[in-house]
Structure formats: structure tokens, C-alpha cells
PDB file of N, CA and C in Angstrom:
ATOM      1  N   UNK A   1      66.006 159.053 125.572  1.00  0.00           N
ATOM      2  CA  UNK A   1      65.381 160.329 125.250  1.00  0.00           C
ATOM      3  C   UNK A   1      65.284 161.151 126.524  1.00  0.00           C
ATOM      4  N   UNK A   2      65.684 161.869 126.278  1.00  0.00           N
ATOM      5  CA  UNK A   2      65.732 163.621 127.360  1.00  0.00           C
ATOM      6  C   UNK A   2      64.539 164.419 127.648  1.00  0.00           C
ATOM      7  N   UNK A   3      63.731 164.404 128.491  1.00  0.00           N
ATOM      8  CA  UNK A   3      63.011 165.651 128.799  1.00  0.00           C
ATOM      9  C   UNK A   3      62.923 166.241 129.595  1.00  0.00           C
ATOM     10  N   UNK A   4      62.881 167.921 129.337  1.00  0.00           N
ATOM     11  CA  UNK A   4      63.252 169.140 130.277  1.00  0.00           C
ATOM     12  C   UNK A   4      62.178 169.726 130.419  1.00  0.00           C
ATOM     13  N   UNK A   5      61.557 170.623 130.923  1.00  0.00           N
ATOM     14  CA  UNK A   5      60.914 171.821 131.062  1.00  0.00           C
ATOM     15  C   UNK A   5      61.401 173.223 130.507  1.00  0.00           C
ATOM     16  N   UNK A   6      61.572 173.769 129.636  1.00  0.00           N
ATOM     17  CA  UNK A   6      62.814 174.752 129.211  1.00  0.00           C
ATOM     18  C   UNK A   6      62.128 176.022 129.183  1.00  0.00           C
ATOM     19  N   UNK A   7      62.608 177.504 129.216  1.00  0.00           N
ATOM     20  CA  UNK A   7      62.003 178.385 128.711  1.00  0.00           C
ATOM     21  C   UNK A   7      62.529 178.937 127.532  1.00  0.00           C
ATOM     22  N   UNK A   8      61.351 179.397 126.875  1.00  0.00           N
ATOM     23  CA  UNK A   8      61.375 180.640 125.228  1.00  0.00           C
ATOM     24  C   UNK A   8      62.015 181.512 125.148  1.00  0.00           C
ATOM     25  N   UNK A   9      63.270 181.628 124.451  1.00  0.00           N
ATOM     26  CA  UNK A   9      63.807 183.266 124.710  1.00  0.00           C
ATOM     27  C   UNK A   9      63.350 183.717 123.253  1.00  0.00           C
ATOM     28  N   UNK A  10      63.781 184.963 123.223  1.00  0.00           N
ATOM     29  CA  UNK A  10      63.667 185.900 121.945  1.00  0.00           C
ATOM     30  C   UNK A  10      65.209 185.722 121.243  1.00  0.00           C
ATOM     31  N   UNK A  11      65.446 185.342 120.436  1.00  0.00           N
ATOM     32  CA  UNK A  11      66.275 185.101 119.619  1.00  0.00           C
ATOM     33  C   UNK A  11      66.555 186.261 118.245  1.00  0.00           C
ATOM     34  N   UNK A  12      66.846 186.993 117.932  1.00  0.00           N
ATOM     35  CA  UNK A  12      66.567 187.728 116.765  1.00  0.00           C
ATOM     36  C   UNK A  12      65.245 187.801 116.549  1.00  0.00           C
ATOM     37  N   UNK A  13      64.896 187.067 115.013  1.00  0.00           N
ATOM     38  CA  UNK A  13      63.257 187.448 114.947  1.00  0.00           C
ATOM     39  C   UNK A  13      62.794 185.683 114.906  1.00  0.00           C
ATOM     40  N   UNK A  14      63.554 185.144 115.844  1.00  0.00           N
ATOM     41  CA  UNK A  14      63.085 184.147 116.049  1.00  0.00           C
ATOM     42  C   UNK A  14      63.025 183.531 117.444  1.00  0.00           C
ATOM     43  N   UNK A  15      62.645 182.189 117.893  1.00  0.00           N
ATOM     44  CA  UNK A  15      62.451 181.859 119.215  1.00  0.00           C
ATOM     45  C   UNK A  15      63.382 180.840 119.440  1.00  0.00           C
ATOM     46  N   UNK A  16      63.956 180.394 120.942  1.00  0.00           N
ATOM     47  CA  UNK A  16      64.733 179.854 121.064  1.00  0.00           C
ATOM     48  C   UNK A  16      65.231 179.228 122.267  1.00  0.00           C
ATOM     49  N   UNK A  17      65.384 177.811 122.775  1.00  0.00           N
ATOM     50  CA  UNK A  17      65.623 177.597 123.708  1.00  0.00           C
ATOM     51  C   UNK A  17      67.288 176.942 124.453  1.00  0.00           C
ATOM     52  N   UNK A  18      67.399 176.698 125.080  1.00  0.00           N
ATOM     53  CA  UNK A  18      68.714 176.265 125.832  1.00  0.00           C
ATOM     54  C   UNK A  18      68.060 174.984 126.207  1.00  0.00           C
ATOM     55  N   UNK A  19      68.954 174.425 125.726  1.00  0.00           N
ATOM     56  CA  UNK A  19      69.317 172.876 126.469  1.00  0.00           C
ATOM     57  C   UNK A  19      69.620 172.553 127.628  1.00  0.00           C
ATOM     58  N   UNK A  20      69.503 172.043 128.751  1.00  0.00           N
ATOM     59  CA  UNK A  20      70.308 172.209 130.061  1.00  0.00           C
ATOM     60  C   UNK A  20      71.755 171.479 129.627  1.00  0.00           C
ATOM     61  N   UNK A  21      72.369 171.261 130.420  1.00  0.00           N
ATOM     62  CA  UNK A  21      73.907 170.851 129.973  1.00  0.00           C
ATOM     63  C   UNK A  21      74.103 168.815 130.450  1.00  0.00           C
ATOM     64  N   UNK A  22      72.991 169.056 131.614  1.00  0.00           N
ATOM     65  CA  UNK A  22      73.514 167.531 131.768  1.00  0.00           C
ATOM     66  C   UNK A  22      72.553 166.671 131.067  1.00  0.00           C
ATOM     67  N   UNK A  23      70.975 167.201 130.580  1.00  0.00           N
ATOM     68  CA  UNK A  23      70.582 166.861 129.290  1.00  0.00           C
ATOM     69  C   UNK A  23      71.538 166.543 128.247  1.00  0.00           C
ATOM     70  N   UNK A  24      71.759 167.634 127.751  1.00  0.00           N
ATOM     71  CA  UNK A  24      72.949 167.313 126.333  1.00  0.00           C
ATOM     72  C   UNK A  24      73.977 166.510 126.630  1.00  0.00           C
ATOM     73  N   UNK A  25      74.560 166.437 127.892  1.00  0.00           N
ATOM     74  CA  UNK A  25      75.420 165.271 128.302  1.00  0.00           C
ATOM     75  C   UNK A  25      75.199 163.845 128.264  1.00  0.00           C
ATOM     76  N   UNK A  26      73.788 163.564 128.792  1.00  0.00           N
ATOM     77  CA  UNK A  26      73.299 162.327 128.511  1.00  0.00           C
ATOM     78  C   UNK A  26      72.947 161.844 127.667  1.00  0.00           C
ATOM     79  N   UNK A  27      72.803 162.683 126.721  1.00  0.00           N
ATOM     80  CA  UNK A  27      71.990 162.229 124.873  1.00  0.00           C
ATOM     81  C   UNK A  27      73.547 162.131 123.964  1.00  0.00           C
ATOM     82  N   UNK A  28      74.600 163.001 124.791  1.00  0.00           N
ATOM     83  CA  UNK A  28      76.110 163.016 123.805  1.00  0.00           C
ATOM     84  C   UNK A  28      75.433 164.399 123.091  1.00  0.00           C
ATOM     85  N   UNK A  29      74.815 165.093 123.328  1.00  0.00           N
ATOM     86  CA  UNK A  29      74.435 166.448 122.183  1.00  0.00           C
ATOM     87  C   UNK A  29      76.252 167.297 122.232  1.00  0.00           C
ATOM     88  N   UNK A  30      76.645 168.102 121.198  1.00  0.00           N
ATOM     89  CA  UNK A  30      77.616 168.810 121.343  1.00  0.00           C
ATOM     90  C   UNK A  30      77.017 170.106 120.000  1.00  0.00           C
ATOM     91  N   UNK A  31      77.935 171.023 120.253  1.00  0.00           N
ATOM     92  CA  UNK A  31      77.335 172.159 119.159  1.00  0.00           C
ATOM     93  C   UNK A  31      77.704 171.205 117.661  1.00  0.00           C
ATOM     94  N   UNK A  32      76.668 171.746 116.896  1.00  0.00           N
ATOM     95  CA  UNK A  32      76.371 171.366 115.461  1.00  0.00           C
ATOM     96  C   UNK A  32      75.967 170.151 115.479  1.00  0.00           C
ATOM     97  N   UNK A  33      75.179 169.692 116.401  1.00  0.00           N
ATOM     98  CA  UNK A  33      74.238 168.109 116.378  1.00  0.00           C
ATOM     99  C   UNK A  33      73.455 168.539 115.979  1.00  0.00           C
ATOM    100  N   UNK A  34      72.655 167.806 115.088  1.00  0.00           N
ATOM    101  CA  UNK A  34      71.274 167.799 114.600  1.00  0.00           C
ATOM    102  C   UNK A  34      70.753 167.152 115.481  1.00  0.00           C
ATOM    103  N   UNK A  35      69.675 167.802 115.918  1.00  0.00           N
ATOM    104  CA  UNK A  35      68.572 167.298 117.486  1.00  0.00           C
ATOM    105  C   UNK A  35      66.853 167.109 116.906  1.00  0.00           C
ATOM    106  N   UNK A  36      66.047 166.736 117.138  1.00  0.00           N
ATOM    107  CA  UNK A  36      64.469 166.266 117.037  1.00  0.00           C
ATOM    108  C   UNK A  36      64.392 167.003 118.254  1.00  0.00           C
ATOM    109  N   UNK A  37      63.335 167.683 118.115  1.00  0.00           N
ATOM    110  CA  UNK A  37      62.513 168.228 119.527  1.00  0.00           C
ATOM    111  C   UNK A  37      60.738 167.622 119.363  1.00  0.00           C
ATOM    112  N   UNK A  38      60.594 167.942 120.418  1.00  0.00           N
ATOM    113  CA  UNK A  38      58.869 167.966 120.128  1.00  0.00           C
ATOM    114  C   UNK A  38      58.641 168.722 120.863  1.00  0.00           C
ATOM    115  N   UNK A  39      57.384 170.170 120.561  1.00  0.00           N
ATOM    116  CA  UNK A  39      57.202 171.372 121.048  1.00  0.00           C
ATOM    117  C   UNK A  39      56.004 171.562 121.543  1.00  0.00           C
ATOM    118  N   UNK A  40      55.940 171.236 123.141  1.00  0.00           N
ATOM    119  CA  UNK A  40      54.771 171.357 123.989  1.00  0.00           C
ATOM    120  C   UNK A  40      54.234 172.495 124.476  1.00  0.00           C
ATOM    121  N   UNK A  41      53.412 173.432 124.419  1.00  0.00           N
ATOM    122  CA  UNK A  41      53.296 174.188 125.598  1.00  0.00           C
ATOM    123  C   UNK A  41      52.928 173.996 126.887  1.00  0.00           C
ATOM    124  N   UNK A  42      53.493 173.868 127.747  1.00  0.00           N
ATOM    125  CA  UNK A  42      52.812 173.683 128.977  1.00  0.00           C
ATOM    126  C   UNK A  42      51.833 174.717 129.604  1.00  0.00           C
ATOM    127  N   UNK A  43      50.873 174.135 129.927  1.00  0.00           N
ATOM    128  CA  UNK A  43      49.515 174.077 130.115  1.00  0.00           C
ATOM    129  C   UNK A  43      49.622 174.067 132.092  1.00  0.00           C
ATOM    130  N   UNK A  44      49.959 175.356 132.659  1.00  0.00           N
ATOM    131  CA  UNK A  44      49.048 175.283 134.047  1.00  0.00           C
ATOM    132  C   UNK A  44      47.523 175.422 134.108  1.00  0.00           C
ATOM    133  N   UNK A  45      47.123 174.982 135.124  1.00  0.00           N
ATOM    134  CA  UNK A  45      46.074 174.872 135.680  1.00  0.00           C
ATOM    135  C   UNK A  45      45.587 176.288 136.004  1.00  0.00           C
ATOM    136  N   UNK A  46      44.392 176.921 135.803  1.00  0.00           N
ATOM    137  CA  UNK A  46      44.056 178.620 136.805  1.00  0.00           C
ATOM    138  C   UNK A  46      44.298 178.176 138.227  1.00  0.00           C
ATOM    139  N   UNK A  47      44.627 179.241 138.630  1.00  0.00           N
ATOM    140  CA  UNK A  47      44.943 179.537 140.001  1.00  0.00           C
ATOM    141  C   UNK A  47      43.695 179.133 140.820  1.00  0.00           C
ATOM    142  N   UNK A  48      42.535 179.183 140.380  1.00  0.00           N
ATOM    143  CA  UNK A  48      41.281 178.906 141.352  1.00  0.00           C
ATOM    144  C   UNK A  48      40.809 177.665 141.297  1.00  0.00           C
ATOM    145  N   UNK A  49      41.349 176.812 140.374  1.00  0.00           N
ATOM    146  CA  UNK A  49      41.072 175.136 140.450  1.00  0.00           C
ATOM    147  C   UNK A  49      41.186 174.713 141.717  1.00  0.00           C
ATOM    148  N   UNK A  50      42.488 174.943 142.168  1.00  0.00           N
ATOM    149  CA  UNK A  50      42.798 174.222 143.193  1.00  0.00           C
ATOM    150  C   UNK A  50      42.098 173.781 144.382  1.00  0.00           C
ATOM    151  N   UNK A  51      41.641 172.563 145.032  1.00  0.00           N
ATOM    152  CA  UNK A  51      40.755 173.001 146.322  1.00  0.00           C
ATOM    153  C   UNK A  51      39.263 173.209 145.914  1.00  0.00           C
ATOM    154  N   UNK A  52      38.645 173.823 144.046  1.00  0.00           N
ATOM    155  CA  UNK A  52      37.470 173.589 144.166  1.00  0.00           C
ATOM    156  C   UNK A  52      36.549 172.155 144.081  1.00  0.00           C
ATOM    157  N   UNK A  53      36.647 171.395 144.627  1.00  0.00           N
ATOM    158  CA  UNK A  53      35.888 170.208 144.846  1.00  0.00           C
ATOM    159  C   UNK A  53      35.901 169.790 146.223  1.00  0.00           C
ATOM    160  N   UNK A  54      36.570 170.729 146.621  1.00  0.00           N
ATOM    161  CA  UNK A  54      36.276 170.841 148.360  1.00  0.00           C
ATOM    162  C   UNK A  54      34.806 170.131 149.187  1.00  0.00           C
ATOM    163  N   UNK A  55      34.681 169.343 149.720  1.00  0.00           N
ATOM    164  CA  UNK A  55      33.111 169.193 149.956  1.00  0.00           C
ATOM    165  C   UNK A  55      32.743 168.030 149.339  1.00  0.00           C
ATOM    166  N   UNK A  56      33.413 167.804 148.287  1.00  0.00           N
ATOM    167  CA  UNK A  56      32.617 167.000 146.797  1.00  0.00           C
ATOM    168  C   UNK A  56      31.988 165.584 147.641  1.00  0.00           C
ATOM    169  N   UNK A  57      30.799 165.267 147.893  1.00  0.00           N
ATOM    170  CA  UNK A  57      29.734 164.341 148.530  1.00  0.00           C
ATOM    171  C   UNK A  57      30.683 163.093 147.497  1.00  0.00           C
ATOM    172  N   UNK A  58      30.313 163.055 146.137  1.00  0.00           N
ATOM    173  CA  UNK A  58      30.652 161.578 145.225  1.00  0.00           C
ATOM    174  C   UNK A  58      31.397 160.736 145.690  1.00  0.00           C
ATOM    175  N   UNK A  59      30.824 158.985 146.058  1.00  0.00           N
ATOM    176  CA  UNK A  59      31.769 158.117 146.401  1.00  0.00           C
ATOM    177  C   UNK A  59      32.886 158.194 144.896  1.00  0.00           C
ATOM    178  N   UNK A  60      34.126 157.879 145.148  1.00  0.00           N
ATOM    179  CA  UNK A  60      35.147 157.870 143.911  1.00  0.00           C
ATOM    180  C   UNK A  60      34.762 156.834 143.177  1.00  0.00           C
ATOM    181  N   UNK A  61      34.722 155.651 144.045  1.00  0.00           N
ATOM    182  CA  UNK A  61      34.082 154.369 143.019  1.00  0.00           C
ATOM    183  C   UNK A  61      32.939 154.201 142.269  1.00  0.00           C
ATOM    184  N   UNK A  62      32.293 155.143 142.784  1.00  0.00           N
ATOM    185  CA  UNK A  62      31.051 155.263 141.689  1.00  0.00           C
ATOM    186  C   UNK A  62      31.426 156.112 140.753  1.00  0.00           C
ATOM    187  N   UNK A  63      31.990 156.697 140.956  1.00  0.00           N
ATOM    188  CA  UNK A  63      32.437 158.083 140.122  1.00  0.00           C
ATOM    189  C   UNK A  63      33.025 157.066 138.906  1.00  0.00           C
ATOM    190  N   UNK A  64      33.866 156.714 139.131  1.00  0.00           N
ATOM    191  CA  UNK A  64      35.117 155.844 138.069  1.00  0.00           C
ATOM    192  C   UNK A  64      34.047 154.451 137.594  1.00  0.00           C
ATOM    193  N   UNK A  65      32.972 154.278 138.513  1.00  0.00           N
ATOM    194  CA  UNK A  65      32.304 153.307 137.413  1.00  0.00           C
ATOM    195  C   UNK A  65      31.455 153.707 136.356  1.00  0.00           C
ATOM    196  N   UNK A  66      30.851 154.980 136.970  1.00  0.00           N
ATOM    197  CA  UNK A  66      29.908 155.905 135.775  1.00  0.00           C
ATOM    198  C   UNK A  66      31.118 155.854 134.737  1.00  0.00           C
ATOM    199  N   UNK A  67      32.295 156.653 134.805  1.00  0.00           N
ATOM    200  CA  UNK A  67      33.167 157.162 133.902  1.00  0.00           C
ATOM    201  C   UNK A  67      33.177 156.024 133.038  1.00  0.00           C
ATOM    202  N   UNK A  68      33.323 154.989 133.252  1.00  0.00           N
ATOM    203  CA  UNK A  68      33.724 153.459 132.816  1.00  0.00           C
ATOM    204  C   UNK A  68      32.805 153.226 131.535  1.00  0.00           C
ATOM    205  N   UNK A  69      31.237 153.509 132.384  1.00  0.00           N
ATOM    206  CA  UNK A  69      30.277 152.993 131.510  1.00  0.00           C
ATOM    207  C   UNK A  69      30.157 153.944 130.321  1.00  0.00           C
ATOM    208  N   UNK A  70      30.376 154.977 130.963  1.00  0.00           N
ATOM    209  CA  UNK A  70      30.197 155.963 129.390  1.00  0.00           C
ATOM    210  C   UNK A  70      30.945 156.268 128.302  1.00  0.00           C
ATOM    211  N   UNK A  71      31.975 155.469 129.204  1.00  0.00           N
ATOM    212  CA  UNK A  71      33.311 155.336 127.660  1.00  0.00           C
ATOM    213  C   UNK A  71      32.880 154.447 127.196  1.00  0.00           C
ATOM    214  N   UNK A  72      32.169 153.142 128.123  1.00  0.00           N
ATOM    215  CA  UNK A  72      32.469 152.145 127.009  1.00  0.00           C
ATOM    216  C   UNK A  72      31.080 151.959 126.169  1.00  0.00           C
ATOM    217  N   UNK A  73      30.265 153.022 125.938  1.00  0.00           N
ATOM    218  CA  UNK A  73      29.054 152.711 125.315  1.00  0.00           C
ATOM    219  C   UNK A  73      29.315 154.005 123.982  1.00  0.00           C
TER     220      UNK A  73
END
């Protein structure tokens, strides 16, 4: 199984993407294959996440043991 990052074009009144080529090479895709996709949007992060926990005091291991306990209750 193949996965790309691809972008959306405008297609008529529909949407539409491109395959890369050495994708379709490795799966054997050729025109008139019937293909399965699964349709993600990718999801960035805001621009101001980055860097805010700057400072952050919390040992990690405590951090990940709290996390631990509260899943598992």
C-alpha cells in the first residue's frame, strides 16, 4: 500500500487528485484501474503552537505517569 501527501484540484464540478507516478508504479496502477483511496485531510498545527511550552517546569516522567493513571481508571 502507497501513501502520498497529494493536493485537491478543481476538476469540473468535481474534486480531484494526481497520483504521483512512482506511486502508481509501485502499486502497478495504469489508466482505467480501479483504485481504493482513503480521504484524509491533513491537519497542520497553528502557527503559534510551536515553542509554546517553552519553560514547561513538568518532570516528563511524571507527566506520562499521571497520563497512565488516568487512562487507566
Amino acid at each position: 500500500m502507497e501513501e502520498a501527501t497529494v493536493e485537491v484540484r478543481r476538476w469540473g464540478n468535481s474534486l480531484g487528485v494526481i497520483i504521483p507516478a512512482e506511486a502508481a508504479r509501485r502499486e502497478g496502477i495504469g489508466p482505467k484501474d480501479e483504485v481504493l483511496i482513503r480521504v484524509t485531510k491533513v491537519r497542520r498545527p497553528a502557527a503559534g503552537s510551536f515553542g509554546s511550552l517553552r519553560g514547561w517546569a513538568m518532570d516528563a516522567q511524571r507527566f506520562k505517569d499521571e497520563l497512565r493513571r488516568e487512562h487507566e481508571s
